[in-house]
Protein backbone atom coordinates (compact mmCIF):
# COMPACT_ATOMS: atom_id res chain seq x y z
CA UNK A 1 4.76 -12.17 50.20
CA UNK A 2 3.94 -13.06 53.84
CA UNK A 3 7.30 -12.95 55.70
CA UNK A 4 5.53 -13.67 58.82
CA UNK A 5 5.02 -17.64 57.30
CA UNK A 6 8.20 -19.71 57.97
CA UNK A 7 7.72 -21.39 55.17
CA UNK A 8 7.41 -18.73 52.80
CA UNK A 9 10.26 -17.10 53.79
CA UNK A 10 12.64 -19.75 53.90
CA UNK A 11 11.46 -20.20 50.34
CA UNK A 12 11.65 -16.41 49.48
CA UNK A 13 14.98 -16.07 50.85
CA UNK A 14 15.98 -19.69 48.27
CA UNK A 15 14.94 -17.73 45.59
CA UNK A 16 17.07 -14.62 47.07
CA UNK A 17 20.27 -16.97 47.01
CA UNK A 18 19.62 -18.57 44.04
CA UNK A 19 19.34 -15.32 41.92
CA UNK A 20 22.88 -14.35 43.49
CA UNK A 21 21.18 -11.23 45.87
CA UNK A 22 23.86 -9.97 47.89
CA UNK A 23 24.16 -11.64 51.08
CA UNK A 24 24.36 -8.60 53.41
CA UNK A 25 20.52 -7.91 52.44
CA UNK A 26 19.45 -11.55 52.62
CA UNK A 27 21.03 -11.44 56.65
CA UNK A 28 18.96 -8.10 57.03
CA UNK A 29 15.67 -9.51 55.80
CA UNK A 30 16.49 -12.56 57.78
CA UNK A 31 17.37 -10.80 61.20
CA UNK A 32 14.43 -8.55 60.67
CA UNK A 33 12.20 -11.39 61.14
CA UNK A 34 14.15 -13.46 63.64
CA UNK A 35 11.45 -14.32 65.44
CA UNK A 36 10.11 -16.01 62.13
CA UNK A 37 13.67 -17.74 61.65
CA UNK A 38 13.54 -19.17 64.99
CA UNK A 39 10.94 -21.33 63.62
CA UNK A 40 12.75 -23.43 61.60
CA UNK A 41 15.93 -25.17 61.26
CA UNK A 42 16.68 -24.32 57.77
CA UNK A 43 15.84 -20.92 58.32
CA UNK A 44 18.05 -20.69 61.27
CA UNK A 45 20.47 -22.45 59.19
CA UNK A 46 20.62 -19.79 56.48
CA UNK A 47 21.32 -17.24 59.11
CA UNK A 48 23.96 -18.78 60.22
CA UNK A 49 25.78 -19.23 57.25
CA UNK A 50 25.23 -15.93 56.44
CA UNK A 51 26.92 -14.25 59.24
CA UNK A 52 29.94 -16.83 58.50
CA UNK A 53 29.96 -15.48 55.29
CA UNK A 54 30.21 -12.30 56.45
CA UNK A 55 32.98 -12.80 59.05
CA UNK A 56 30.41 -12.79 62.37
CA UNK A 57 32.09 -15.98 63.19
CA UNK A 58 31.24 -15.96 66.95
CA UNK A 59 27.89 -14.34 66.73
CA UNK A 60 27.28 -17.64 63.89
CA UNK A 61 28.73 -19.80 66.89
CA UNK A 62 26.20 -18.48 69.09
CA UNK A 63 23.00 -19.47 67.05
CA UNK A 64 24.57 -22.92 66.66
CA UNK A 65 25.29 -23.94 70.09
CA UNK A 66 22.02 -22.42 71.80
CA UNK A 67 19.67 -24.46 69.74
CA UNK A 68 18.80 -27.98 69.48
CA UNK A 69 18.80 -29.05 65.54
CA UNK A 70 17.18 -32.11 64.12
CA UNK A 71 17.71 -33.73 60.64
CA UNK A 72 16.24 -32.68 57.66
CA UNK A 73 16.44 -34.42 53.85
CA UNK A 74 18.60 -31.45 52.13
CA UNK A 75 20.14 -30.21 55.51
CA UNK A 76 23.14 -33.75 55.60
CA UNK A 77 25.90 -32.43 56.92
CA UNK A 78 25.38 -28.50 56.50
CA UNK A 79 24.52 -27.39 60.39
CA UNK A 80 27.92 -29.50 61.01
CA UNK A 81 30.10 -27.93 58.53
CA UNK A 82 28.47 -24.14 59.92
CA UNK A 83 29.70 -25.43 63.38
CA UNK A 84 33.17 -26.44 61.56
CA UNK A 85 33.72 -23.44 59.30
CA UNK A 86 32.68 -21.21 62.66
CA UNK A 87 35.59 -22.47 64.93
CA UNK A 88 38.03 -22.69 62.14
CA UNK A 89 37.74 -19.07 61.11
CA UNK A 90 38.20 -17.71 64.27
CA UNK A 91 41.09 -20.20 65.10
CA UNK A 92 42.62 -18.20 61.86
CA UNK A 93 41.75 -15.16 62.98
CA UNK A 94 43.39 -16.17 66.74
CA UNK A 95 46.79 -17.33 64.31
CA UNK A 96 47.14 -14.00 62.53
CA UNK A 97 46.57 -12.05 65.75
CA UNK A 98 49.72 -14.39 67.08
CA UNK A 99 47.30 -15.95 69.95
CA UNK A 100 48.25 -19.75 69.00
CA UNK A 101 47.11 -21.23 72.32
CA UNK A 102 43.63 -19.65 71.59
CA UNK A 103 43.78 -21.36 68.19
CA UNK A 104 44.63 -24.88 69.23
CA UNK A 105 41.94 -24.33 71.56
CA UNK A 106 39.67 -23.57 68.98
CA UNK A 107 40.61 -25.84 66.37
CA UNK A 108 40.96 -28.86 68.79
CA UNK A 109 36.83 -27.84 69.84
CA UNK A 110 36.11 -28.82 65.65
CA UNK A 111 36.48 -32.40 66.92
CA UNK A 112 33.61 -33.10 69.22
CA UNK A 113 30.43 -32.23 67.39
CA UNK A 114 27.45 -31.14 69.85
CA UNK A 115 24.71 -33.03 69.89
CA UNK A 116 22.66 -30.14 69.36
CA UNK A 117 23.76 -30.17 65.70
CA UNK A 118 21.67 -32.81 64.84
CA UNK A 119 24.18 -35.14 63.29
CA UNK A 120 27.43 -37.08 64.11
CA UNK A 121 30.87 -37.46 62.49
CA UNK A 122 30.83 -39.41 59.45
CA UNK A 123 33.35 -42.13 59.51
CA UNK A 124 36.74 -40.98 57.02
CA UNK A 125 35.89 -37.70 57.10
CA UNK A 126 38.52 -35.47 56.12
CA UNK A 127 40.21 -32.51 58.23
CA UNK A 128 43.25 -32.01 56.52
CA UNK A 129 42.90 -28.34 56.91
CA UNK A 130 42.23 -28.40 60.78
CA UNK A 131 45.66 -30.53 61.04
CA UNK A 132 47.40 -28.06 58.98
CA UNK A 133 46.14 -25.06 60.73
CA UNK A 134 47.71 -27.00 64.09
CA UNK A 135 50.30 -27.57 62.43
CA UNK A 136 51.34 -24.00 62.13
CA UNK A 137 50.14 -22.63 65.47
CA UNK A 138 52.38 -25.52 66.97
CA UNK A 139 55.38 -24.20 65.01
CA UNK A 140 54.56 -20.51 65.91
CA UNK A 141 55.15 -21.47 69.49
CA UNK A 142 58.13 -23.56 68.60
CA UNK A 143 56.89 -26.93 69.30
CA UNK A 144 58.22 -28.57 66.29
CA UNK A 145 57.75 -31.95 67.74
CA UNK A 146 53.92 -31.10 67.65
CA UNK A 147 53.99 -29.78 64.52
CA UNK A 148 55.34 -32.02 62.27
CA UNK A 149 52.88 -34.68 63.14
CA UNK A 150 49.94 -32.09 62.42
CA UNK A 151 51.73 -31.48 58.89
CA UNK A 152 52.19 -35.56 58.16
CA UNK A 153 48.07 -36.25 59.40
CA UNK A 154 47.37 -33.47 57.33
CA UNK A 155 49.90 -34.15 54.15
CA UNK A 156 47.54 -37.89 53.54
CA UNK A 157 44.50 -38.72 52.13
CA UNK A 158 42.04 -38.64 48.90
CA UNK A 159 44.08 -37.01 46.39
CA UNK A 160 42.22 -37.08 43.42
CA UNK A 161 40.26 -34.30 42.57
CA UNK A 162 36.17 -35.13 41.67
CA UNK A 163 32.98 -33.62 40.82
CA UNK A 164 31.24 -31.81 43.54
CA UNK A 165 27.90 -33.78 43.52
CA UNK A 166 27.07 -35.36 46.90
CA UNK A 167 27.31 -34.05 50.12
CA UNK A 168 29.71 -36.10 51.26
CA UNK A 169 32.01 -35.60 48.16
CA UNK A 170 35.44 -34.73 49.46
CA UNK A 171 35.86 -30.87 49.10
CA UNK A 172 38.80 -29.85 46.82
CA UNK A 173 40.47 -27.82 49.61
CA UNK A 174 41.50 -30.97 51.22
CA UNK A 175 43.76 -31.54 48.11
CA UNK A 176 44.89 -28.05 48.51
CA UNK A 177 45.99 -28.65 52.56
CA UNK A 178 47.54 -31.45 51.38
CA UNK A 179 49.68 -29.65 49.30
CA UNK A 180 50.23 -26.94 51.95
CA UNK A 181 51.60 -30.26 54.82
CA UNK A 182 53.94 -31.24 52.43
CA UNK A 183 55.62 -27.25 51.92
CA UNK A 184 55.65 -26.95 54.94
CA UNK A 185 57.49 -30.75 55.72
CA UNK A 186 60.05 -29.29 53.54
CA UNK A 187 58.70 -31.92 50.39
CA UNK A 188 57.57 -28.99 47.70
CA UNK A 189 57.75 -31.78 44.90
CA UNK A 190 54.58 -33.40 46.82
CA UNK A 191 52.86 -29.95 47.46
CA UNK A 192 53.32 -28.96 43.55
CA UNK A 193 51.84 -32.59 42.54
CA UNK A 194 48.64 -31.44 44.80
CA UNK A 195 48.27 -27.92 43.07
CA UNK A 196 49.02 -29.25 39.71
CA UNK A 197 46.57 -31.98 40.27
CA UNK A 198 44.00 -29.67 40.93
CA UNK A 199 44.69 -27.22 38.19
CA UNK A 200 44.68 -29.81 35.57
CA UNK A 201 41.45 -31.63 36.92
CA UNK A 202 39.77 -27.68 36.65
CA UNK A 203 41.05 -27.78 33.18
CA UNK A 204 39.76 -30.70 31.79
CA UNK A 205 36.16 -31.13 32.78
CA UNK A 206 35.24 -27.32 33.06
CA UNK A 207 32.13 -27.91 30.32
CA UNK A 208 31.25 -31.27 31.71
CA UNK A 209 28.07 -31.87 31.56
CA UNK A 210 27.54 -34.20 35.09
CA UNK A 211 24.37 -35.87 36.02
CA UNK A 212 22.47 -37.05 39.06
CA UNK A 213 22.19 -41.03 39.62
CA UNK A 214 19.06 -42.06 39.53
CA UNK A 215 18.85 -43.42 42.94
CA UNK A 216 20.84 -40.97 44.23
CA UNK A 217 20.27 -39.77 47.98
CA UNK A 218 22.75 -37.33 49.90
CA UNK A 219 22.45 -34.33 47.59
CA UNK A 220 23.64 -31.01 48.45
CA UNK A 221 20.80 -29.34 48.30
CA UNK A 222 17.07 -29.49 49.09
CA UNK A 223 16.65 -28.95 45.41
CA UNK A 224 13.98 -26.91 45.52
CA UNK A 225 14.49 -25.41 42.13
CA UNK A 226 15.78 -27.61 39.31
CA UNK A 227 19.67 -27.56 39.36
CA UNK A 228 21.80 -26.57 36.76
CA UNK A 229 24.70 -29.29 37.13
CA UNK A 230 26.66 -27.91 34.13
CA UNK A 231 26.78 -24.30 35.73
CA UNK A 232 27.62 -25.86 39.55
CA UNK A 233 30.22 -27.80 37.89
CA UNK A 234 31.53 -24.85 36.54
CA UNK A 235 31.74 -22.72 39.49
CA UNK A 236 33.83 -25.95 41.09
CA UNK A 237 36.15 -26.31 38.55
CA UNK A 238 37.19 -22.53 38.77
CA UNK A 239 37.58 -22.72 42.21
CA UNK A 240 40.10 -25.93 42.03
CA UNK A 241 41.49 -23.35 39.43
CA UNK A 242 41.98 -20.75 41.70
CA UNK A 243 42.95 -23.29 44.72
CA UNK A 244 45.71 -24.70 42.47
CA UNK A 245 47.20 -21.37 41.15
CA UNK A 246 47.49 -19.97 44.70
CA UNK A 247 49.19 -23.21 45.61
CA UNK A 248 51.72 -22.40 43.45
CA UNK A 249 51.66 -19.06 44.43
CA UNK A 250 50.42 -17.42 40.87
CA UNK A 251 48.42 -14.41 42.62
CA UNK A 252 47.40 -12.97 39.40
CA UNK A 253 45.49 -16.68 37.82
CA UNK A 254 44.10 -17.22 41.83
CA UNK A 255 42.44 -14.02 42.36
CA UNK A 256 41.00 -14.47 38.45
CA UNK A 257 39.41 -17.43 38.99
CA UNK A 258 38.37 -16.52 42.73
CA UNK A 259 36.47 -13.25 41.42
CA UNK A 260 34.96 -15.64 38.17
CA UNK A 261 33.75 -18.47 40.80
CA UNK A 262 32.51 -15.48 43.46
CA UNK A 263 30.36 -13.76 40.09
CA UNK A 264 28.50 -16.69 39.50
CA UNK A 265 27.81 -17.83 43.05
CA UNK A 266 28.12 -14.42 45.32
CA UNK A 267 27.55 -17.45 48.72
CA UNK A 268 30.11 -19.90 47.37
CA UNK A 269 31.92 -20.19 50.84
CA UNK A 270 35.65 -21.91 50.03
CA UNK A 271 36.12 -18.95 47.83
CA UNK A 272 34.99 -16.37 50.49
CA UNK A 273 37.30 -18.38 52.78
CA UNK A 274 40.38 -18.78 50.52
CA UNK A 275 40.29 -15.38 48.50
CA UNK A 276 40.34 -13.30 51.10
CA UNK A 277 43.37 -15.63 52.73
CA UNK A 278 44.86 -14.61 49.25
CA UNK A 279 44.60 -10.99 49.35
CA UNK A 280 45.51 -10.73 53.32
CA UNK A 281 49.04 -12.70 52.49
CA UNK A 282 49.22 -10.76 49.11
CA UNK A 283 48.96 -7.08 50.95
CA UNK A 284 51.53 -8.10 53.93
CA UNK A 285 53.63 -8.95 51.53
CA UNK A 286 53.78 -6.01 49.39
C-alpha cells in the first residue's frame, strides 16, 4: 500500500472500517498521515468522526470549522451530522458537569450550519434530541417556563419506527427523545408508547431482508463495497432494541443489545452515544 496516495488511503482505511478494525488504530494511521488526509474531504471526514467516536469532541470541532467542505455523492448529510453530533456531545458533557448556560450555548450553535460544511438544513429535519437536551438544562436552572416548551417541540414528530436505508431516513433516536419529552412533561403513558413502539418494530423485522430501489439516490454510503442490507438491518433493529429497553429503563436488555449492535459494527455511533449515557446513569445510580 501507498499511504502517501489520498486515494488509496481513504480506500484502505474503508476496508479498515468495514472489517470492524478498532477505531483507535484507524485515527492513528489516519493522524499519522495528516498531511495526506488534508487532501480530501472524505478523508478529513473519517477523521473527524473518529475523534467523535472517541470522545475528542472539540478537537473533531476544530477540523470541521477550519476547513471549507464541498459535496460529494456518498458524503449527503454526513460532514453536517459530524458538526451536529460535535456540539451536542459537549453540550452533554457541559449538563453533567452542571454548566447549563454553556450547554444552551452549545446546543443553540447546532442550529446555524456553517457554510463551510458544504450543505444546508434540509427542510423537516428532526432535532428532537437538541430540544430535549434544552429542555433539561432550562429546568436545571429553574426556568420551567423555558423548559416545558423545549419538552412539547421535542415530545412531536415522526413516530413510526422504519428501516434505516436513506440518508435522510429519520434516525430511531428521535422516537426515543420523544419518549424522553413526554417523561419528563409528566405524560409516561406517551413516553412508554415511544419505547414500546420501538421495541416491537426491532422485534418484528430483525431478519428482514430490505432492498435498494432501483432508482434510488441519497444512500448512506459511498458504497464502495457491496452492502449487506440484511446484516445493516440487523445492527438497526438491535439498536431500536436497546433504545426501547433503556426507555423503559430495563438496564440489563439495553446494555445486551448495545454490546450485540457495537460487535457487529465497532463505529456504529448512536450506540457509542447512547450506551455509554446508559452505563454513566447506571453507575451514579448504584
Amino acid at each position: 500500500m501507498n499511504p502517501t496516495d489520498a486515494r488509496v488511503l481513504f480506500e484502505y482505511d474503508q476496508l479498515a472500517k468495514r472489517l470492524n478494525h478498532d477505531p483507535q488504530q484507524r485515527l492513528d494511521r489516519l493522524q499519522r498521515y495528516a498531511e495526506v488526509v488534508a487532501r480530501r474531504d472524505d478523508l478529513e471526514l473519517e477523521r473527524v468522526t473518529l475523534l467523535n467516536q472517541l470522545g475528542q469532541h472539540e478537537e473533531a470541532l476544530g477540523h470541521l470549522l477550519e476547513r471549507e467542505f464541498h459535496p460529494w455523492e456518498g458524503g449527503e448529510g454526513k460532514v453536517s451530522a459530524q458538526y451536529r453530533l460535535s456540539l451536542t456531545q459537549l453540550a452533554r458533557r457541559a449538563l453533567a458537569d452542571e454548566q447549563f448556560e454553556y450547554a444552551i450555548e452549545l446546543l443553540n450553535r447546532t442550529k446555524v450550519w456553517p457554510d463551510s460544511l458544504g450543505e444546508g438544513k434540509l427542510a423537516g429535519i428532526q432535532e428532537n434530541d437538541i430540544h430535549y437536551l434544552l429542555g433539561c438544562a432550562h429546568r436545571a436552572v429553574g426556568r420551567e417556563t423555558a423548559a416545558q416548551p423545549c419538552f412539547e417541540r421535542a415530545s412531536v414528530g415522526l413516530d413510526e419506527p422504519s428501516a434505516a436505508i436513506y440518508y435522510n431516513d429519520q434516525p430511531p433516536e428521535m422516537i426515543f427523545y420523544q419518549g424522553l419529552a413526554h417523561r419528563a412533561l409528566g405524560r409516561e403513558y406517551e413516553a412508554l408508547q415511544r419505547f414500546n413502539q420501538l421495541i416491537d418494530y426491532g422485534r418484528d423485522h430483525l431478519d428482514d431482508a430490505p432492498e435498494i430501489d432501483f432508482f434510488a439516490v441519497s444512500l448512506p454510503e459511498s458504497l464502495m463495497f457491496d452492502d449487506d442490507l440484511s446484516f445493516t438491518n440487523q445492527i438497526h433493529c438491535r439498536y431500536m432494541l436497546a433504545l426501547g429497553y433503556l426507555g423503559r429503563r430495563d438496564d440489563e436488555m439495553a446494555e445486551r443489545q448495545f454490546a450485540r449492535v457495537l460487535a457487529l459494527n465497532v463505529n456504529h455511533t448512536g450506540a457509542l452515544v447512547h450506551r455509554y449515557l446508559h452505563q454513566a446513569v447506571t453507575r451514579t445510580s448504584r
